[in-house]
Protein backbone atom coordinates (compact mmCIF):
# COMPACT_ATOMS: atom_id res chain seq x y z
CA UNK A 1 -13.84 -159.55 120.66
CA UNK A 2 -17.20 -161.10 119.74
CA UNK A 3 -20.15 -159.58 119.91
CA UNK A 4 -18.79 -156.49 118.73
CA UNK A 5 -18.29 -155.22 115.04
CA UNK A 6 -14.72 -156.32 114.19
CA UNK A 7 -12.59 -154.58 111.33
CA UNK A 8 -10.33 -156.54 109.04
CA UNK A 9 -6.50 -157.28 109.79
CA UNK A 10 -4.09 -154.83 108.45
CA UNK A 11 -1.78 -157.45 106.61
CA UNK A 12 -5.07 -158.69 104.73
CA UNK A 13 -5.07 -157.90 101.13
CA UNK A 14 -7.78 -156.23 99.91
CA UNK A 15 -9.32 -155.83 96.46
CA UNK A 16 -9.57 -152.10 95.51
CA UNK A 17 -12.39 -150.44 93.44
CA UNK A 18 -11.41 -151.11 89.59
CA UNK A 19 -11.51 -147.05 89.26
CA UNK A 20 -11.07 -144.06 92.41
CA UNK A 21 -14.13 -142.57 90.86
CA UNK A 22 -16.65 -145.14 92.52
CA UNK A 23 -15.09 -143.89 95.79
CA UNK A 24 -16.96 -140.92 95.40
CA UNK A 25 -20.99 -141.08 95.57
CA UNK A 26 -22.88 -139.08 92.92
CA UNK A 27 -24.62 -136.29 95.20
CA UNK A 28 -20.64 -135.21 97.03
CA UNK A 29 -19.71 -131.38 97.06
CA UNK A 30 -16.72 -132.62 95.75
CA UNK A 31 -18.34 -133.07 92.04
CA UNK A 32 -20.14 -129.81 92.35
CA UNK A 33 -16.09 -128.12 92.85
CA UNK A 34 -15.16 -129.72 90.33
CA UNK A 35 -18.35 -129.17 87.52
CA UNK A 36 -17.80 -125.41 88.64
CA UNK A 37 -14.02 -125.29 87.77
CA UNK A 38 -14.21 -126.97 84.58
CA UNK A 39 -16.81 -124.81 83.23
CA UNK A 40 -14.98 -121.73 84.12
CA UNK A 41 -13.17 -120.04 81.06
CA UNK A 42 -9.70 -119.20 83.54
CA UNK A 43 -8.16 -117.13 80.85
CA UNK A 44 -11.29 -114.59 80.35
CA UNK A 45 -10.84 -114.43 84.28
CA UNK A 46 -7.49 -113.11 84.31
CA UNK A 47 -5.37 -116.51 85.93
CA UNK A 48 -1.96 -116.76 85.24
CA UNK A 49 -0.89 -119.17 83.17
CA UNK A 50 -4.09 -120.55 81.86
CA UNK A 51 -2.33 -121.14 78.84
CA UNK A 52 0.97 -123.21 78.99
CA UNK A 53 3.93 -121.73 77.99
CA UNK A 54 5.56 -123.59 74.74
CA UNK A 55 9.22 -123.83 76.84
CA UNK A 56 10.36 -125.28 79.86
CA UNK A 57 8.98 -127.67 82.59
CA UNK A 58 5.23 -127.80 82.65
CA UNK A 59 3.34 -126.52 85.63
CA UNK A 60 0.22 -127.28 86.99
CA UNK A 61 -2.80 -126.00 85.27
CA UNK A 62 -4.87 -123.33 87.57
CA UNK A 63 -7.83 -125.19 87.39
CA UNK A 64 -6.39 -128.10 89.78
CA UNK A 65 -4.75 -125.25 92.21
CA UNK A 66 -8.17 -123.73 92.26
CA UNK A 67 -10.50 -127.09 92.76
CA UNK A 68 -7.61 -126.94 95.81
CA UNK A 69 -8.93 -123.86 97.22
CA UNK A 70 -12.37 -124.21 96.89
CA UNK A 71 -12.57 -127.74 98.08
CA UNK A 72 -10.35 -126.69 100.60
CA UNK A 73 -12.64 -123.31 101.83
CA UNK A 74 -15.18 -125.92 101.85
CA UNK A 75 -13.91 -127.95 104.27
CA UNK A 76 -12.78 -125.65 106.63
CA UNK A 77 -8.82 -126.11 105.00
CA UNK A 78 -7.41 -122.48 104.40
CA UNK A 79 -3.71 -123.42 105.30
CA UNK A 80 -1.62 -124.07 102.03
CA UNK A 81 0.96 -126.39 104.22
CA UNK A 82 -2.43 -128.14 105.50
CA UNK A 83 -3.64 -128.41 101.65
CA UNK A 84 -1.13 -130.03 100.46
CA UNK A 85 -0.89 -132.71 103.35
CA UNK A 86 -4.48 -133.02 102.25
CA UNK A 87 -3.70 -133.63 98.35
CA UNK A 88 -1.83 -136.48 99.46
CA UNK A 89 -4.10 -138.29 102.08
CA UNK A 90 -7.33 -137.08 101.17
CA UNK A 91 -9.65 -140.12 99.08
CA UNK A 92 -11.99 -136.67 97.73
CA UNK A 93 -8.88 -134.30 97.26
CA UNK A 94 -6.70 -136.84 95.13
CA UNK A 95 -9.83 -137.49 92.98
CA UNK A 96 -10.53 -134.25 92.58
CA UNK A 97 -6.46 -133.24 91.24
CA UNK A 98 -6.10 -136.94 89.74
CA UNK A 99 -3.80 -137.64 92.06
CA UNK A 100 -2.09 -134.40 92.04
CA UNK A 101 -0.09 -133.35 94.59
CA UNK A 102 1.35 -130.15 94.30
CA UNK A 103 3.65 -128.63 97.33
CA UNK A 104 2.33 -125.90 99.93
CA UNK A 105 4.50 -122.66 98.67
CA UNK A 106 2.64 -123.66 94.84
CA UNK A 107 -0.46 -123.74 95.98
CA UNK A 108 0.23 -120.54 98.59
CA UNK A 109 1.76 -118.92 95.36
CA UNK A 110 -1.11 -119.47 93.44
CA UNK A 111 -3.79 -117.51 95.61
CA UNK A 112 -0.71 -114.45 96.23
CA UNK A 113 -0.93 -114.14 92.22
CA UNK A 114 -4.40 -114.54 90.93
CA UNK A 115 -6.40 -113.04 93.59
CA UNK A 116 -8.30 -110.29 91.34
CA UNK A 117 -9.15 -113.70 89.19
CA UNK A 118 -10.31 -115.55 92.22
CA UNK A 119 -12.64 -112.68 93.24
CA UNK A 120 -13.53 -112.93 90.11
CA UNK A 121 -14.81 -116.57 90.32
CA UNK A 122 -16.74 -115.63 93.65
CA UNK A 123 -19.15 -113.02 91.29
CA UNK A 124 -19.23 -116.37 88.72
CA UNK A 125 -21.46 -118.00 91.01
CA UNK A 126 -23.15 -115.04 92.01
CA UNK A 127 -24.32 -114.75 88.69
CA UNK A 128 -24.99 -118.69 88.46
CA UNK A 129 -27.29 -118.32 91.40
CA UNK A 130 -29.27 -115.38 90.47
CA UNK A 131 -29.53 -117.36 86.17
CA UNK A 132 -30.88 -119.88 88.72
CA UNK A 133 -33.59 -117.62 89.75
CA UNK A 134 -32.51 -117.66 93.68
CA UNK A 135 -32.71 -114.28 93.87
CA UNK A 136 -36.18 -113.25 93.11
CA UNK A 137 -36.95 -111.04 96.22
CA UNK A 138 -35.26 -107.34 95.39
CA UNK A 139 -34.72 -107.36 99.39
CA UNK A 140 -31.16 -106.85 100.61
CA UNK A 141 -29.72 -107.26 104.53
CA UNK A 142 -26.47 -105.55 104.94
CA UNK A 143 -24.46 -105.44 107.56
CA UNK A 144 -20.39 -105.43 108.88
CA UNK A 145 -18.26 -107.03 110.94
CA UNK A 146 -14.29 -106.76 112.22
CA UNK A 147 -12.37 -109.70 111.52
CA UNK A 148 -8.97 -110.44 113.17
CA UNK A 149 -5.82 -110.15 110.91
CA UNK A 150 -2.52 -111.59 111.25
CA UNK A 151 -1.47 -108.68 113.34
CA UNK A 152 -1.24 -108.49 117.02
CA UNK A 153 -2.68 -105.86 119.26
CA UNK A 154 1.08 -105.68 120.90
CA UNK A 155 2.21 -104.81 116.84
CA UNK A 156 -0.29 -101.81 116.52
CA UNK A 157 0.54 -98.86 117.45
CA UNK A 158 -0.99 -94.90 117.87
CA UNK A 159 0.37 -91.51 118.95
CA UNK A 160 -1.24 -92.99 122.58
CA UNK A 161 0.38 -96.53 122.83
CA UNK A 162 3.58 -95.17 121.61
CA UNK A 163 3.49 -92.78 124.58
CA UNK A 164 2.83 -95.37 127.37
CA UNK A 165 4.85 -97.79 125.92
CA UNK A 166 7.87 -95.10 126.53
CA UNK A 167 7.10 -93.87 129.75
CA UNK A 168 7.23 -97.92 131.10
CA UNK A 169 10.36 -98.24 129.56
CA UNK A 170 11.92 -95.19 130.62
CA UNK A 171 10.05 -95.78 134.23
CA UNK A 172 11.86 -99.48 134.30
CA UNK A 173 15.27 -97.83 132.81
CA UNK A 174 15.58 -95.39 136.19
CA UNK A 175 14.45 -98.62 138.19
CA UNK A 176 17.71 -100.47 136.76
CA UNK A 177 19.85 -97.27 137.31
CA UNK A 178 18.61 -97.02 141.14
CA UNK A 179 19.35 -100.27 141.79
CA UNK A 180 23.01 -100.07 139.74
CA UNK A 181 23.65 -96.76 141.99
CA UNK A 182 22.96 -98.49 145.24
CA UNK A 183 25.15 -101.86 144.17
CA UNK A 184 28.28 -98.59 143.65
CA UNK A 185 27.59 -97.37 146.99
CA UNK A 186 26.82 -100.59 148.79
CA UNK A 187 28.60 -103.43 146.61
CA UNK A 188 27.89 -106.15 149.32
CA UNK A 189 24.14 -105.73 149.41
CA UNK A 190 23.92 -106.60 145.08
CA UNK A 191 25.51 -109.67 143.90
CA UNK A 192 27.42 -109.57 140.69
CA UNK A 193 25.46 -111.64 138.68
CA UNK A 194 22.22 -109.18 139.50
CA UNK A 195 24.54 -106.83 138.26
CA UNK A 196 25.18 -108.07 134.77
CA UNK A 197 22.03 -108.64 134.69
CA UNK A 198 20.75 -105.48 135.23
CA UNK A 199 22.96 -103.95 133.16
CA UNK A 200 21.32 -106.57 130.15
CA UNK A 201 18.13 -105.27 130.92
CA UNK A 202 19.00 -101.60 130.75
CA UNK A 203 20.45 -102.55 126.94
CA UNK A 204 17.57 -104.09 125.74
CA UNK A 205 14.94 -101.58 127.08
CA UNK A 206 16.77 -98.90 125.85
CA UNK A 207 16.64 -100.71 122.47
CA UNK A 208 13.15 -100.88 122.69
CA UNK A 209 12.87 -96.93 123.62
CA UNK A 210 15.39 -96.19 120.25
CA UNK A 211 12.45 -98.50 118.41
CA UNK A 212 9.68 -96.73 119.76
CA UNK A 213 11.40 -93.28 118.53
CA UNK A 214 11.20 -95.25 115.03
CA UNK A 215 7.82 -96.01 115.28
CA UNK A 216 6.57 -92.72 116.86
CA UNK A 217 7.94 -91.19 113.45
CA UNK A 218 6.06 -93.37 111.40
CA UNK A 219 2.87 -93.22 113.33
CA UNK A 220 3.38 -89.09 112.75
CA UNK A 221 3.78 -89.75 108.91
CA UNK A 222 0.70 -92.37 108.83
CA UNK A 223 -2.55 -90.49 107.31
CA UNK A 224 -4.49 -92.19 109.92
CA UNK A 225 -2.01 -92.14 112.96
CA UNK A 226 -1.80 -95.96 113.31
CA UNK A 227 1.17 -98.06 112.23
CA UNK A 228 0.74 -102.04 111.74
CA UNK A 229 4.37 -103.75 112.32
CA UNK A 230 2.68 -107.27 110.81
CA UNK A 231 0.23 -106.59 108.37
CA UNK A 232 0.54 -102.51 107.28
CA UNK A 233 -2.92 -102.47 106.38
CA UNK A 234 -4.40 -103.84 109.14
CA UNK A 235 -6.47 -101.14 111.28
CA UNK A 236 -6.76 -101.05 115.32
CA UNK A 237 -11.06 -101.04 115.06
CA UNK A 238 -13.92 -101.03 118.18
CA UNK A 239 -15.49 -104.71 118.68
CA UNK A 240 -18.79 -103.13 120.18
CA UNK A 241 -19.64 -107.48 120.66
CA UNK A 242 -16.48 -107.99 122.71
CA UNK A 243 -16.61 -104.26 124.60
CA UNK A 244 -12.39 -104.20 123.27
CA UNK A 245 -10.44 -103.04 120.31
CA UNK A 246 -9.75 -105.35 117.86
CA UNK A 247 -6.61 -105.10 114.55
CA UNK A 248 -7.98 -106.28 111.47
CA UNK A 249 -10.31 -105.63 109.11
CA UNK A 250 -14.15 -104.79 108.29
CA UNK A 251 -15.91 -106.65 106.57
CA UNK A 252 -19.25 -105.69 104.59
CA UNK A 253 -21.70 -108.76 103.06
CA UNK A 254 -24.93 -107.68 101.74
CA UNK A 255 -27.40 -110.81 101.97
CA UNK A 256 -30.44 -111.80 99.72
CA UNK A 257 -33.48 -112.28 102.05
CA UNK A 258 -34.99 -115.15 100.35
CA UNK A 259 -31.83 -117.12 100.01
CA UNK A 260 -29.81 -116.18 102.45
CA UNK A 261 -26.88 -116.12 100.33
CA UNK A 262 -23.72 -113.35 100.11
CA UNK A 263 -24.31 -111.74 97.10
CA UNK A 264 -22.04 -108.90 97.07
CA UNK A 265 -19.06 -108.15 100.16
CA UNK A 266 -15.92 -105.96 100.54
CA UNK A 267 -13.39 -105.52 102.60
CA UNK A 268 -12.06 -102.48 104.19
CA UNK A 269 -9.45 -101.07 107.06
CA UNK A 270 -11.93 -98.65 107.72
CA UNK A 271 -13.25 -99.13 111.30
CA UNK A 272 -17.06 -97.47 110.51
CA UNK A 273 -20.03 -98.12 108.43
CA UNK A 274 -21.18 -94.79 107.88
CA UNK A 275 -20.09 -94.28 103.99
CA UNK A 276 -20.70 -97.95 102.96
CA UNK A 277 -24.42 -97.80 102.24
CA UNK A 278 -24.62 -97.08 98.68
CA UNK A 279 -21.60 -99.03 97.67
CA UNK A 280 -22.63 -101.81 99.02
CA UNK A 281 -26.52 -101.66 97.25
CA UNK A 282 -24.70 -100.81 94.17
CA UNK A 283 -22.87 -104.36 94.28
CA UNK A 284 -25.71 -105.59 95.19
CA UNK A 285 -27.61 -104.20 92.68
CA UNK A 286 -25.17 -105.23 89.99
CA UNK A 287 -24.79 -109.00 91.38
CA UNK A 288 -28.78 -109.20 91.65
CA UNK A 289 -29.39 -107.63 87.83
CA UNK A 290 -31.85 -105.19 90.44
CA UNK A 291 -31.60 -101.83 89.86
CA UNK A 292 -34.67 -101.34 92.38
CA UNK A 293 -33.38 -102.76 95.55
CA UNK A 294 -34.62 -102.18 99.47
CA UNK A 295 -31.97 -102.10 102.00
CA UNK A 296 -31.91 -102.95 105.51
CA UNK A 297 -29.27 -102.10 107.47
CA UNK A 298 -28.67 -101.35 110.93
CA UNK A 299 -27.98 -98.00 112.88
CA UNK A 300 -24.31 -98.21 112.37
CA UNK A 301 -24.77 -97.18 108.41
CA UNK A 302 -27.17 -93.82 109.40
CA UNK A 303 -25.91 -90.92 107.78
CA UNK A 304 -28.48 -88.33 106.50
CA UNK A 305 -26.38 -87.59 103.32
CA UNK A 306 -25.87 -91.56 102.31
CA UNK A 307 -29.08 -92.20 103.01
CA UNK A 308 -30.14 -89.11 100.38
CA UNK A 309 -27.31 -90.56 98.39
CA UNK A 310 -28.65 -93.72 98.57
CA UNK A 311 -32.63 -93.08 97.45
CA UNK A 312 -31.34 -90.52 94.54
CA UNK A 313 -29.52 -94.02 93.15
CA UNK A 314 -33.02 -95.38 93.03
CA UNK A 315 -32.84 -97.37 96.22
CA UNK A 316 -34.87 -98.03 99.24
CA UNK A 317 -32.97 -97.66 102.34
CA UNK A 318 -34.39 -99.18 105.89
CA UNK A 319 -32.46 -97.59 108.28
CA UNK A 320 -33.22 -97.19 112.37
CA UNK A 321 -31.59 -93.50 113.83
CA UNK A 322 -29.56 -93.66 116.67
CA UNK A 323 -30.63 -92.62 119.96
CA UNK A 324 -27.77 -89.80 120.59
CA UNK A 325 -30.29 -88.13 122.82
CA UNK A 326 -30.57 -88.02 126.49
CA UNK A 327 -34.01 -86.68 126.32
CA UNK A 328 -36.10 -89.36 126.04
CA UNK A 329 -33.92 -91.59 128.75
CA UNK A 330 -34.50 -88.71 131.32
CA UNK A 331 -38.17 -88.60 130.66
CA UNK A 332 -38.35 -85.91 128.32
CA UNK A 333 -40.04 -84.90 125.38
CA UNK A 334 -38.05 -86.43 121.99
CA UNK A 335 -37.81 -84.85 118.43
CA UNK A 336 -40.48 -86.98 117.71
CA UNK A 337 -43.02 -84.99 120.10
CA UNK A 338 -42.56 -81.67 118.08
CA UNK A 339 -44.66 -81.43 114.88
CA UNK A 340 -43.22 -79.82 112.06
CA UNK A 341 -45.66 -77.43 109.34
CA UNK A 342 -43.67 -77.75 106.16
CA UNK A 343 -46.15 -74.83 104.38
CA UNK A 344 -45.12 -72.46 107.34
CA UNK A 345 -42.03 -73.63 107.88
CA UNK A 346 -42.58 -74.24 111.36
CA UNK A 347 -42.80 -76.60 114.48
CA UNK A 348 -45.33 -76.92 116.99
CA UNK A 349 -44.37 -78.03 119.97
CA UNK A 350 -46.14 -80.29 122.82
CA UNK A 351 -47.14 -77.22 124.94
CA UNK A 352 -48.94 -76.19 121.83
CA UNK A 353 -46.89 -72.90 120.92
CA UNK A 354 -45.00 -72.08 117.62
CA UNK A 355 -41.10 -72.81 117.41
CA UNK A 356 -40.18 -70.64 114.45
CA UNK A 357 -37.32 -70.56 112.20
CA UNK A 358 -34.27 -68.40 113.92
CA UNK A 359 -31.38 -69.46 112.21
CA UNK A 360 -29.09 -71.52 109.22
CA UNK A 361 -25.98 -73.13 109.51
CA UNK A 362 -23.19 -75.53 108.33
CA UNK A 363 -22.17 -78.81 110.05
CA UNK A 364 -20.04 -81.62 108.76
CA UNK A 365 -20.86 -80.41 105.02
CA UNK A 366 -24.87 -80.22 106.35
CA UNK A 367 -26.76 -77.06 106.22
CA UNK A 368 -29.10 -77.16 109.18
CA UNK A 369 -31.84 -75.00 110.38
CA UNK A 370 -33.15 -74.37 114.27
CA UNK A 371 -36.20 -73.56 115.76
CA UNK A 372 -37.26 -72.27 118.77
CA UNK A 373 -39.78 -70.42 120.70
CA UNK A 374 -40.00 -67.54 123.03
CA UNK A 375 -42.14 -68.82 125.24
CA UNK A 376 -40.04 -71.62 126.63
CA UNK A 377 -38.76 -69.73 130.04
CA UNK A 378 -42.65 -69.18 130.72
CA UNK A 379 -43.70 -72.51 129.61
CA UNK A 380 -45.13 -75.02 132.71
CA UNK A 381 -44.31 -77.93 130.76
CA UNK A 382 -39.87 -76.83 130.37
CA UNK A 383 -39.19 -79.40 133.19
CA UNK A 384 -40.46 -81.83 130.93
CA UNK A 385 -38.43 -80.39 127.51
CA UNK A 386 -35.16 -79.15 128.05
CA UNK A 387 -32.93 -77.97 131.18
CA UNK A 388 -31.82 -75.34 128.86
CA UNK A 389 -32.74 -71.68 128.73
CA UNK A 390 -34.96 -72.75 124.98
CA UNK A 391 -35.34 -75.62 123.56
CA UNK A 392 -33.57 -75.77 120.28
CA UNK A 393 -35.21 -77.97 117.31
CA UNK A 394 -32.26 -78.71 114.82
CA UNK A 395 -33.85 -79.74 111.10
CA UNK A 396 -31.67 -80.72 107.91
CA UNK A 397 -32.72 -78.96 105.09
CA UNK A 398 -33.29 -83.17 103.29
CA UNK A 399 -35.06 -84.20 106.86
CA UNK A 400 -37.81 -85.15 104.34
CA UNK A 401 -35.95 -87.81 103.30
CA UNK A 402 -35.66 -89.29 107.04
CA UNK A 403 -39.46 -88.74 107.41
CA UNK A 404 -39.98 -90.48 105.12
CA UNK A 405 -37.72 -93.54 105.47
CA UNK A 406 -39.39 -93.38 109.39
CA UNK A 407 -42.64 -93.85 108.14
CA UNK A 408 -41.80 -97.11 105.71
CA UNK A 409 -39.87 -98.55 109.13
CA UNK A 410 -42.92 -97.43 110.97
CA UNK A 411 -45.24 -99.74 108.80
CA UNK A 412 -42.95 -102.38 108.50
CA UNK A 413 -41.58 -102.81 112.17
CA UNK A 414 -40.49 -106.59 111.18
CA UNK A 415 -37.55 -105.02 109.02
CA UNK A 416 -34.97 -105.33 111.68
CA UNK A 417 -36.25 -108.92 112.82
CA UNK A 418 -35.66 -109.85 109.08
CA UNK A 419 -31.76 -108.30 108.71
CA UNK A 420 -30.95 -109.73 112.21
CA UNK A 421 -32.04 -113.14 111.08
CA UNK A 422 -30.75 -112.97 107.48
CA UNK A 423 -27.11 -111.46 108.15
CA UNK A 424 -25.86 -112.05 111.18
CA UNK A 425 -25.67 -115.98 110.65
CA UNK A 426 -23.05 -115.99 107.62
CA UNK A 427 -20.58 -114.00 110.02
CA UNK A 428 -20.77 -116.43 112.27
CA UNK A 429 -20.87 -119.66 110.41
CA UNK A 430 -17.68 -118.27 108.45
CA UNK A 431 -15.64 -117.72 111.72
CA UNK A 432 -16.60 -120.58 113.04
CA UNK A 433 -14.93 -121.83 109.89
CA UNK A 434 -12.23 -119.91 109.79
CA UNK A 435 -11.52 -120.54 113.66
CA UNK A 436 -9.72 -117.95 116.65
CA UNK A 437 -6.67 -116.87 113.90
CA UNK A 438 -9.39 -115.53 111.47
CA UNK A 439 -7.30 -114.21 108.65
CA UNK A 440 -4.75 -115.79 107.39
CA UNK A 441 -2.93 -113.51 104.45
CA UNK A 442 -1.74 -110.10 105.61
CA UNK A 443 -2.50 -106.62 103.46
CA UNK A 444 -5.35 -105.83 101.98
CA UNK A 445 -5.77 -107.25 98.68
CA UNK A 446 -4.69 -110.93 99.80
CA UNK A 447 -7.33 -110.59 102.63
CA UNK A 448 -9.72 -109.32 99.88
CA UNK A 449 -8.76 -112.51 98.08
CA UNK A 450 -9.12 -114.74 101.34
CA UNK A 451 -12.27 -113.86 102.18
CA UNK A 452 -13.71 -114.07 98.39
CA UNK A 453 -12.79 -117.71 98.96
CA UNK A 454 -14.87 -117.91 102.24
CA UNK A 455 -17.64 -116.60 100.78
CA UNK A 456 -17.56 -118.50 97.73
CA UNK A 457 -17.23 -121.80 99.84
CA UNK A 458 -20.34 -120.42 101.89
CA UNK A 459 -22.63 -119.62 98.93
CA UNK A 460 -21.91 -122.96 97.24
CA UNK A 461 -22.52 -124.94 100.62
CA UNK A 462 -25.72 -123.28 100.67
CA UNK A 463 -26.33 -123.42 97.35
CA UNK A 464 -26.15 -127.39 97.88
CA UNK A 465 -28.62 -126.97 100.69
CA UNK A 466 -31.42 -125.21 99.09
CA UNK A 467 -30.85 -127.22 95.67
CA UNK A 468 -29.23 -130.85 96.10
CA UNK A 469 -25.56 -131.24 94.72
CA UNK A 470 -27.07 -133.00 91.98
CA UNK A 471 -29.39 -129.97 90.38
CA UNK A 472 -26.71 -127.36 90.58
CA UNK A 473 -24.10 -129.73 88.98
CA UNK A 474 -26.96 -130.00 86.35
CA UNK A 475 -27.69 -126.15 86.28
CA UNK A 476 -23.46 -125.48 85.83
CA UNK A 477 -23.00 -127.73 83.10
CA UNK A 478 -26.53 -126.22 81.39
């Protein structure tokens, strides 16, 4: 073996460090989890136990179980059975507990029961970072994304899957009775044993019809129509990245611009951004101590009345509209083309004549007024406007509000280049973390819990990035 770099025999006795602490370096994450937990007042937070009860055996305080979970998030370690196989090999992980090694179901136990406390600790070191000054830019990205839960697509079901689920089983149950009827009538051409086994088949599919009578009940009674066998709260929601449906859960993260950090996310089992806008800059807001806040967001969150709702709560909303015409595809003129005369009340069209007010009316809680003119059947440019008899112009009685949002995207057109680049990477540097099974926990406040701890983990690794482990240990413990 010369020549090579040999390691030392196994029987050889070794002299071990005099303490475990010089087997971790000053600058590891692993000081930083712990300088964070230990300054953390648990009680104030809301964890159980925090203060030991004068009776009985002693447990373990929540401020090991929790330098657990955050070292674990860290590392890419959300498993409690893989935690506390961890606790008992791990050089960082047995310094960190002081050689501490509690079992998986009381360190699972310990995020099922203090998960509003957890969350809790996730806006701690919001509020760390922005008494650090990391969030000087009043510039928000948000943005969503669906995350798996612990729910199969085969355990979801709707009014539709129910139905087609049934008709296969009741197709395959006259398939077994054909092929019983002909073994009657022609007993030499079936062996028994394909008999009994048919006969098995036809038990357990009409099983499966009497459960999908269960389910189809349910699915009537759900507010939504969907029933999750798994996880109840988990929602069947469109992956518009994969092109297929995906159970789970959405996820909302509003990003700072400068830092790049999460500094306010929720999570929902609602499948669509449209209402999330001002909740989300309100959390922001709140994490960020910036009650003036602009917010970029993509064309999933456009919604004339949230965006309204979102300026009157002293915001500034960057918002694209979606292209739900076929005009401007087909070569024809877009909303755009027609300019409107707010002290007549009036457009003017690209022809050059006067589309005047005709009538008012109510959509989706909207009250919306159309214009048109009377000269479109004689107008030489129609070809080019509508294929319609008149072209109809359709104006919200707030459209100011969109003009004017328009013309701060129209000066700015790098807005959308900055959200792309500031919050789409945290989605996918926490999957890649969390890996193909994505959530773990199942309803929705232990997945609200789960993913506080992701997003704690992700903040603090970039928090170590920007900083060095050694200044924010400094700033906690200030």
């Amino acid at each position: 073996m010369s020549r090579f770099i040999e390691g030392e025999e196994r029987s050889q006795s070794v002299l071990f460090p005099e303490s475990l602490d010089e087997w971790i370096t000053e600058d590891n994450p692993v000081r930083v989890v712990d300088a964070f937990v230990e300054e953390l007042d648990l009680a104030e937070l809301g964890f159980q136990r925090a203060e030991p009860a004068e009776t009985g055996r002693p447990g373990y305080h929540p401020a090991t179980l929790l330098k657990i979970y955050v070292y674990g998030y860290l590392n890419r370690i959300q498993s409690s059975r893989r935690l506390e196989r961890e606790a008992q090999r791990n050089v960082e992980l047995i310094w960190l507990t002081g050689r501490l090694m509690p079992d998986f179901k009381t360190i699972a136990d310990f995020r099922r029961d203090n998960g509003l406390a957890i969350r809790k600790v996730c806006a701690q070191f919001i509020a760390l970072c922005r008494d650090m000054n990391l969030f000087t830019e009043a510039m928000v990205a948000v943005d969503s994304s669906k995350f798996k839960a612990a729910n199969h697509r085969d355990r979801n079901f709707t009014k539709h899957k129910v139905k087609v689920r049934k008709e296969h089983f009741e197709e395959a149950v006259q398939e077994y009775l054909n092929e019983l009827d002909r073994a009657d009538r022609q007993p030499a051409s079936v062996l028994a044993s394909r008999v009994e086994n048919l006969k098995e088949r036809m038990g357990t599919v009409k099983a499966h019809i009497r459960q999908l009578r269960k389910i189809d009940r349910q699915v009537e009674r759900a507010p939504d129509g969907q029933v999750s066998l798994t996880d109840p709260d988990a929602r069947s929601m469109n992956s518009a990245g994969k092109g297929t449906g995906i159970v789970g859960y959405n996820v909302q993260t509003a990003v700072d611009t400068k830092s790049h950090m999460i500094v306010a996310h929720e999570v929902t089992n609602v499948g669509h951004d449209h209402n999330a806008l001002t909740e989300m800059a309100h959390l922001a807001s709140e994490a960020m101590s910036q009650p003036r806040l602009t917010v970029l967001a993509d064309r999933g969150y456009f919604r004339s009345d949230e965006i309204r709702r979102c300026e009157q709560a002293g915001f500034t909303p960057m918002v694209p509209k979606p292209l739900t015409s076929n005009a401007k595809f087909d070569g024809r003129f877009d909303k755009r083309d027609f300019i409107y005369d707010a002290r007549r009340d009036e457009y003017r069209c690209p022809a050059g004549k006067r589309a005047i007010w005709r009538m008012t009316s109510q959509e989706r809680g909207l009250t919306l007024h159309q214009y048109w003119t009377s000269d479109c059947p004689r107008c030489p440019m129609k070809n080019r406007c509508t294929p319609a008899p008149y072209r109809r112009i359709t104006r919200w009685e707030h459209e100011t509000v969109l003009e004017t949002m328009q013309e701060r995207m129209d000066r700015l057109p790098q807005a959308s280049i900055w959200r792309r680049r500031t919050v789409e990477h945290p989605f996918g540097t926490i999957k890649a973390w969390m890996g193909a099974t994505h959530f773990l926990t199942k309803t929705l406040p232990r997945v609200r819990t789960e993913m506080s701890l992701h997003v704690l983990a992700y903040n603090m690794k970039r928090t170590i990035a920007l900083l060095g482990a050694r200044t924010l240990m400094l700033a906690i413990r200030a």
